[in-house]
C-alpha atoms as a PDB file:
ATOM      1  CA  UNK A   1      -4.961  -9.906  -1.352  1.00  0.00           C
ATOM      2  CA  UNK A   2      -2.519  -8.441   0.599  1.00  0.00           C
ATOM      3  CA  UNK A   3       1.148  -7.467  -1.758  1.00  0.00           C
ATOM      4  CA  UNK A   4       4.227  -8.005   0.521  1.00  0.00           C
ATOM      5  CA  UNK A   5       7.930  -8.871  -1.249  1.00  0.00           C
ATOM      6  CA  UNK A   6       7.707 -12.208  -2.841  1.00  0.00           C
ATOM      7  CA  UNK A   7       9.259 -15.471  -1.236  1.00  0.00           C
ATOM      8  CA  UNK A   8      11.198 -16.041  -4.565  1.00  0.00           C
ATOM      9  CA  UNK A   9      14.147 -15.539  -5.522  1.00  0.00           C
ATOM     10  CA  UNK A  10      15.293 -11.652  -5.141  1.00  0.00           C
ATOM     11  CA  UNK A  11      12.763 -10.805  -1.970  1.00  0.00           C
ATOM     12  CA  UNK A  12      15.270 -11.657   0.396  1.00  0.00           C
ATOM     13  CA  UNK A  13      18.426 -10.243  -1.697  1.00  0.00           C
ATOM     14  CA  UNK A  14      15.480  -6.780  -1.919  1.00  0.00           C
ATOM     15  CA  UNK A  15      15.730  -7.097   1.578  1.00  0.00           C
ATOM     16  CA  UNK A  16      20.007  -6.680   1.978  1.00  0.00           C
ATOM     17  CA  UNK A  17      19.614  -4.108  -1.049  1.00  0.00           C
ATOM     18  CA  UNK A  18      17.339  -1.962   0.928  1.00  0.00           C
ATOM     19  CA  UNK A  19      19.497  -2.447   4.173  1.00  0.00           C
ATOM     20  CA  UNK A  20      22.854  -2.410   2.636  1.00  0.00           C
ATOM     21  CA  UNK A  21      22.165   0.918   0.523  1.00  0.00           C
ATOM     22  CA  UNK A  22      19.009   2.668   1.844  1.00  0.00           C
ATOM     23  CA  UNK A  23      18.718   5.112   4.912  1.00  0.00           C
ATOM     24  CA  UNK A  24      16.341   4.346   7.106  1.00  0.00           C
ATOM     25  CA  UNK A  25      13.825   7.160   8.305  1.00  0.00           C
ATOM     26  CA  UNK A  26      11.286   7.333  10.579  1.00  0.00           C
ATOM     27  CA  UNK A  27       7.495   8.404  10.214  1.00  0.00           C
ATOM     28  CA  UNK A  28       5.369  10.268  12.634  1.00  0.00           C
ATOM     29  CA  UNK A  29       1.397   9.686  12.252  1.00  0.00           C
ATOM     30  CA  UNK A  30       0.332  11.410   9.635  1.00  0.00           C
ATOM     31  CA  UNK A  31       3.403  12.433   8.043  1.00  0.00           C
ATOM     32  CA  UNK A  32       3.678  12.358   4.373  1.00  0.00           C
ATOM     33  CA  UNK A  33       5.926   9.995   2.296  1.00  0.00           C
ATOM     34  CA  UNK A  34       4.990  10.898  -0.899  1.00  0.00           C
ATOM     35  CA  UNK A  35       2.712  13.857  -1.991  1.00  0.00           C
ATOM     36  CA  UNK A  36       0.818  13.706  -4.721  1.00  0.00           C
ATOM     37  CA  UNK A  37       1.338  15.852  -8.072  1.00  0.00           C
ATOM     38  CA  UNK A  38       5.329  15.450  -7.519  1.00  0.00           C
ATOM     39  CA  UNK A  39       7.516  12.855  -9.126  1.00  0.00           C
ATOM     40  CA  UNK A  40       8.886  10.542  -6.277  1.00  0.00           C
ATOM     41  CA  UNK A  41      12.765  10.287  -5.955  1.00  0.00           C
ATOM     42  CA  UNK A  42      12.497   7.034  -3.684  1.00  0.00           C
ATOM     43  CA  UNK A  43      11.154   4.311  -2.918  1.00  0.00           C
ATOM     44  CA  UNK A  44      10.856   2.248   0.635  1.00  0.00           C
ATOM     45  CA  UNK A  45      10.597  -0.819   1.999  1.00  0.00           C
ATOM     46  CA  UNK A  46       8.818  -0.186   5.281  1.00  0.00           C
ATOM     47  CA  UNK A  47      10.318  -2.451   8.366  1.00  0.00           C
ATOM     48  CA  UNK A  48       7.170  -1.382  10.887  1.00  0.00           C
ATOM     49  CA  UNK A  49       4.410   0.817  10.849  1.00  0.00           C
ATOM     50  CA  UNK A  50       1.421   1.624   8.836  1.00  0.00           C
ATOM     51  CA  UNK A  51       0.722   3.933   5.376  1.00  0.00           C
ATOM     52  CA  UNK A  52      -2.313   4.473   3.330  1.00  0.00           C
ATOM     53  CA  UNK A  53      -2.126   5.298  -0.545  1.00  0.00           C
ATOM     54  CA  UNK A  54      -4.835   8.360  -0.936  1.00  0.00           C
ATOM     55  CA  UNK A  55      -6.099   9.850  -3.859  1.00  0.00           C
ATOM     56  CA  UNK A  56      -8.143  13.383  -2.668  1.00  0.00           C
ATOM     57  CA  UNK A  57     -10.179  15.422  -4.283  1.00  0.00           C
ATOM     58  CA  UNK A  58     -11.220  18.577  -2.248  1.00  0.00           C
ATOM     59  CA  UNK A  59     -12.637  17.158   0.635  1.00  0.00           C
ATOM     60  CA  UNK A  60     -13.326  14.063  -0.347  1.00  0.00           C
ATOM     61  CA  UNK A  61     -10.770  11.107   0.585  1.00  0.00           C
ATOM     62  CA  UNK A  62     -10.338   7.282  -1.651  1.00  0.00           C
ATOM     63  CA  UNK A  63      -7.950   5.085  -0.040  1.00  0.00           C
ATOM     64  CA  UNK A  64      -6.345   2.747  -2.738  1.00  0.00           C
ATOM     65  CA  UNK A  65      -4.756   0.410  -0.715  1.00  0.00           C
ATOM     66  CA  UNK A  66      -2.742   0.238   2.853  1.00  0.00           C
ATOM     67  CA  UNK A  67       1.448  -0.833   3.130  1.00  0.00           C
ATOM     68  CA  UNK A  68       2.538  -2.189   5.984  1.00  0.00           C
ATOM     69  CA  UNK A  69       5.751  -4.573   7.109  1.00  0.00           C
ATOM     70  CA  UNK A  70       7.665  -5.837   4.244  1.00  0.00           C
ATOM     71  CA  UNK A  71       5.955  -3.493   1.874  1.00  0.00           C
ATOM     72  CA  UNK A  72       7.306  -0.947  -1.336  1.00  0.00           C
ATOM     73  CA  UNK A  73       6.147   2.178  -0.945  1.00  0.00           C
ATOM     74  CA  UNK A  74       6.579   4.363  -4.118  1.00  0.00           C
ATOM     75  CA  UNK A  75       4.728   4.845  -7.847  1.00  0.00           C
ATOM     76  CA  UNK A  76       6.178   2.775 -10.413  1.00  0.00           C
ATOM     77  CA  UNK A  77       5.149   5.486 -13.196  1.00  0.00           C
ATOM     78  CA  UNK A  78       6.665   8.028 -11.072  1.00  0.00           C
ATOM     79  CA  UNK A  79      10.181   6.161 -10.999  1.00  0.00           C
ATOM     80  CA  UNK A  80      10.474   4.416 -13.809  1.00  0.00           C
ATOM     81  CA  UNK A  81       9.329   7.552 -16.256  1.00  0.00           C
ATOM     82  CA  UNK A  82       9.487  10.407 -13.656  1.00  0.00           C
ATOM     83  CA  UNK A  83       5.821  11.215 -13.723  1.00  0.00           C
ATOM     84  CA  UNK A  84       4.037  13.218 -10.645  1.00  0.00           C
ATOM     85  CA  UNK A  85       2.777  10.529  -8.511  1.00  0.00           C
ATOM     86  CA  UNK A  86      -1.013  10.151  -8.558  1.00  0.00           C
ATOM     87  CA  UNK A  87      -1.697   9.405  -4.955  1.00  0.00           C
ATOM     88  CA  UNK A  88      -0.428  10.437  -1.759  1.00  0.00           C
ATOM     89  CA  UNK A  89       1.329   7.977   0.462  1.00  0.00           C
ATOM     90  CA  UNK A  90       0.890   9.229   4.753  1.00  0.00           C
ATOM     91  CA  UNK A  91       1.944   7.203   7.762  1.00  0.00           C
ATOM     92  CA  UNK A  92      -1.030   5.840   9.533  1.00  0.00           C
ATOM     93  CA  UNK A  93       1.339   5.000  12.638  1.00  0.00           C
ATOM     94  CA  UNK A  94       4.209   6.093  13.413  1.00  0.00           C
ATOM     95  CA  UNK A  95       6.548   3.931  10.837  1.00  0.00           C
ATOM     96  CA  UNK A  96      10.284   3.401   9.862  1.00  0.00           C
ATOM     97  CA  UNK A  97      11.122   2.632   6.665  1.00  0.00           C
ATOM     98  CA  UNK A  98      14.385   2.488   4.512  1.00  0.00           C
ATOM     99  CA  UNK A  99      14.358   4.505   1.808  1.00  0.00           C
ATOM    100  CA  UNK A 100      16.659   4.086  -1.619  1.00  0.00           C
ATOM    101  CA  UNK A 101      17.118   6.645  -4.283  1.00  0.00           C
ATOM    102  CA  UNK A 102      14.544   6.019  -7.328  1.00  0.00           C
ATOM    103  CA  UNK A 103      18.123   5.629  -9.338  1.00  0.00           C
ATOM    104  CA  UNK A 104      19.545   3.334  -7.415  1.00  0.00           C
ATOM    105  CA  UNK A 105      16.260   1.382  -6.915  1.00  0.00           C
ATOM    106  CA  UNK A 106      15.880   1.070 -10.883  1.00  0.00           C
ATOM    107  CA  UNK A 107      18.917   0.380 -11.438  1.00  0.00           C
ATOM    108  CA  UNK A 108      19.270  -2.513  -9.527  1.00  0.00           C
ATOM    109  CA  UNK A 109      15.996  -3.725 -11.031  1.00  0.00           C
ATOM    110  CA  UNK A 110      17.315  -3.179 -14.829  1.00  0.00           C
ATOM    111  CA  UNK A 111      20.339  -4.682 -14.428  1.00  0.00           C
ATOM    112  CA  UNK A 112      20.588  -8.001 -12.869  1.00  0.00           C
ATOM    113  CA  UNK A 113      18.418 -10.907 -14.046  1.00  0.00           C
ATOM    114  CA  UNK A 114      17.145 -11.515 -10.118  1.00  0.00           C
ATOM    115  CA  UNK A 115      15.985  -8.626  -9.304  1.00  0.00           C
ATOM    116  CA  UNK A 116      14.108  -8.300 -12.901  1.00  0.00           C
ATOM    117  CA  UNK A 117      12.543 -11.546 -11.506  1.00  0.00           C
ATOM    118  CA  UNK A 118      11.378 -10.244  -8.468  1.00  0.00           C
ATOM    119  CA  UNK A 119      10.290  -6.985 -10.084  1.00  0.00           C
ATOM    120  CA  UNK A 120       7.985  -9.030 -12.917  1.00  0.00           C
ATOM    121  CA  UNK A 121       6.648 -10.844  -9.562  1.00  0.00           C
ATOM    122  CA  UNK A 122       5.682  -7.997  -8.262  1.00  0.00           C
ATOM    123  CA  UNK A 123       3.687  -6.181 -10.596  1.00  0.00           C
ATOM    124  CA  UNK A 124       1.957  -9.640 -11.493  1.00  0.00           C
ATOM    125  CA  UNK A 125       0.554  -9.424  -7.996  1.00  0.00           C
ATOM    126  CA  UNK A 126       0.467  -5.761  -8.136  1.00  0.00           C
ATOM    127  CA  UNK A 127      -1.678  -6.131 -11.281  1.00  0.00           C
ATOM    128  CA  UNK A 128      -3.948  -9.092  -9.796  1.00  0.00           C
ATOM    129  CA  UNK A 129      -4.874  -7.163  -7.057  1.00  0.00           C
ATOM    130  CA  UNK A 130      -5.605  -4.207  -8.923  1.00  0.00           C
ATOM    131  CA  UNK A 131      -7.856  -6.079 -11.381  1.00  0.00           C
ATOM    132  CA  UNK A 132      -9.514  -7.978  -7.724  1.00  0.00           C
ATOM    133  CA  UNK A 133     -10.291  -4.747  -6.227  1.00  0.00           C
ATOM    134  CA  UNK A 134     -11.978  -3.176  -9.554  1.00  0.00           C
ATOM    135  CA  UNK A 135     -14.257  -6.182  -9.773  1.00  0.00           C
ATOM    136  CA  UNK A 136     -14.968  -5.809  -6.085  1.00  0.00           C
ATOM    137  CA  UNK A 137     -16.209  -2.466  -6.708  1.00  0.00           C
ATOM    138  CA  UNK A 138     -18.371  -2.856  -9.586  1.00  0.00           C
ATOM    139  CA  UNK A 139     -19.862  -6.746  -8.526  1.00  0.00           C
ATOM    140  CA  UNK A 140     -19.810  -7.022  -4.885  1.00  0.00           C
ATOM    141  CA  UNK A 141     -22.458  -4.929  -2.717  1.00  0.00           C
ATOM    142  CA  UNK A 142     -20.666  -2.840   0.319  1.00  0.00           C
ATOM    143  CA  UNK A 143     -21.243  -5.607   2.693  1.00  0.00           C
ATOM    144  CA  UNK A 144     -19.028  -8.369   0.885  1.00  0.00           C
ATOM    145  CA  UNK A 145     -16.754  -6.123   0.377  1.00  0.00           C
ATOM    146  CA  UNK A 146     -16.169  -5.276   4.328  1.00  0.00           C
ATOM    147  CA  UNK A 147     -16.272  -8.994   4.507  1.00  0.00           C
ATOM    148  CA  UNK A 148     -13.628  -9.369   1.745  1.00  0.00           C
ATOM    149  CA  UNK A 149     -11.511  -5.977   3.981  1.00  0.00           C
ATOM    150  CA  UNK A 150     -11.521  -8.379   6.846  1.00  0.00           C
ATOM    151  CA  UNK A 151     -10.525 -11.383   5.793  1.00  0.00           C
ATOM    152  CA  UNK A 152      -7.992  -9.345   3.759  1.00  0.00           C
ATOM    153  CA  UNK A 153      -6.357  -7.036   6.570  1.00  0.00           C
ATOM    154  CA  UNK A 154      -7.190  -9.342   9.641  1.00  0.00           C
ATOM    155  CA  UNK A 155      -4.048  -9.139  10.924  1.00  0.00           C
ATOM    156  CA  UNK A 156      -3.765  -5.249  10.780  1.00  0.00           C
ATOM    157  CA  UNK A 157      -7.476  -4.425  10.856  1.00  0.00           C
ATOM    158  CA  UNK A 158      -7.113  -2.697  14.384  1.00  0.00           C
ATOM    159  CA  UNK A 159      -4.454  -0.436  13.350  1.00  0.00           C
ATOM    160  CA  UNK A 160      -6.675   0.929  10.493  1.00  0.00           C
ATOM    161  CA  UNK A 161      -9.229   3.432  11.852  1.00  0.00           C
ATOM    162  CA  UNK A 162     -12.554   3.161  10.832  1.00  0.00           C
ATOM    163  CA  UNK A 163     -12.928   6.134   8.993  1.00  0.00           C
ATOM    164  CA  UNK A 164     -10.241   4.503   6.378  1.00  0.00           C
ATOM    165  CA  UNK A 165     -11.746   2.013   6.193  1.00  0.00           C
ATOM    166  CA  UNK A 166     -14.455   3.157   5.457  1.00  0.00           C
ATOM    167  CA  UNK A 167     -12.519   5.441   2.690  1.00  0.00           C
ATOM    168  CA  UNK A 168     -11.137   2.081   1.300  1.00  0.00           C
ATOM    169  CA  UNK A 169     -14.110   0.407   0.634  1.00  0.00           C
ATOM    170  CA  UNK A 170     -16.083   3.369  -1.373  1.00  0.00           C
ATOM    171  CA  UNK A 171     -18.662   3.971   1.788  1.00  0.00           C
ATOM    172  CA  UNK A 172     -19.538   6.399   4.366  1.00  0.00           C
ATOM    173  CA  UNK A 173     -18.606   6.038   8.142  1.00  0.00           C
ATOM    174  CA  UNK A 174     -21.523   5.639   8.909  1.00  0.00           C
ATOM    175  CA  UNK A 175     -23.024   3.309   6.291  1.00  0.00           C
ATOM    176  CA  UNK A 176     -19.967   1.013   7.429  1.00  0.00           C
ATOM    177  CA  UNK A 177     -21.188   1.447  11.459  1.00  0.00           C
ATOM    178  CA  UNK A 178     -24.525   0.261   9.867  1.00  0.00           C
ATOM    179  CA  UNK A 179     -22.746  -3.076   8.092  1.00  0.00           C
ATOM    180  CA  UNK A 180     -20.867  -4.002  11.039  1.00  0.00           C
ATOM    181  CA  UNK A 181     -24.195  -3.773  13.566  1.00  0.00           C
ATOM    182  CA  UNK A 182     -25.654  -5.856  10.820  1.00  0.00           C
ATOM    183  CA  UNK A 183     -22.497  -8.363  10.758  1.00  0.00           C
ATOM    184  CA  UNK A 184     -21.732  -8.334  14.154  1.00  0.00           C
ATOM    185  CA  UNK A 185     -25.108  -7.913  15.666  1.00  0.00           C
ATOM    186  CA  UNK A 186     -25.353 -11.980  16.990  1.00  0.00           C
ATOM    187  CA  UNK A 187     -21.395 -12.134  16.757  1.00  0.00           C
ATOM    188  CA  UNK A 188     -20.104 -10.072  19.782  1.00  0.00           C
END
């Protein structure tokens, strides 16, 4: 399930907000947006490129999910209660994005009944896909859920290297080289 701004009320409206008051930045590959163990001050809304939301310990790399056009980049916990963000969030591609003040962000979204629409919206979906992706992981085998990656990031799936992918779903590199000779292997 892939979580872009809502077509409800307040996505568009999101959009002008983000225009009207943000600054827009640009990304190089591998740049980070947020780092983790620091409370983020903003949030964006990225207009092109590519990020990937990272949790790392020592060597070892867990991709929680990938944000790309029309997505919000930030930590909800980190805004809203000024917590250290839990994740990292790094370009994939070289991105632009317009970035708001966490102040300004939440208090656009505590303050006017829209955008408290589009905000509960949200983090239904935002929840949903949370609760998919944890079933996923504990019901499906690694092979349905590469299947389930495709159909999910289709659209995107060659500007996501292989090695993140493979990071997203849970797997080596190469166990996911193995699954796609197996899927592909009469499907050229």
């Amino acid at each position: 399930m892939k979580v872009l701004l809502p077509k409800v009320f307040g996505s568009s409206e999101i959009r002008q907000f983000f225009m009207t008051h943000g600054k827009t930045i640009q990304l190089k590959k591998k740049e980070i947006f947020a780092k983790k163990g620091i409370p983020s001050y903003s949030v964006g809304l990225v207009v092109s490129g590519g990020f990937k939301l990272i949790y790392k310990h020592g060597k070892k790399e867990w991709i929680k999910s990938f944000i790309f056009e029309d997505g919000l980049l930030g930590s909800l916990p980190s805004i809203f209660e000024n917590q250290p963000i839990p994740y990292s969030i790094i370009a994939i591609e070289p991105s632009e994005v317009i970035v708001l003040t966490a102040n300004e962000f939440k208090s656009k979204m505590e303050k006017e009944n829209g955008y408290q629409n589009f905000l509960i919206q949200f983090l239904s979906k935002l929840y949903l896909k949370k609760e998919e992706r944890v079933a996923d992981f504990l019901l499906l085998e690694p092979e349905k859920r590469y299947k389930k990656f495709i159909q999910e990031y289709y659209f995107v799936l060659d500007r996501i290297s292989q090695i993140d992918q493979a990071a997203y779903l849970g797997i080596t590199n190469v166990a996911l080289s193995r699954i796609k000779k197996r899927i592909f292997l009469g499907n050229p």
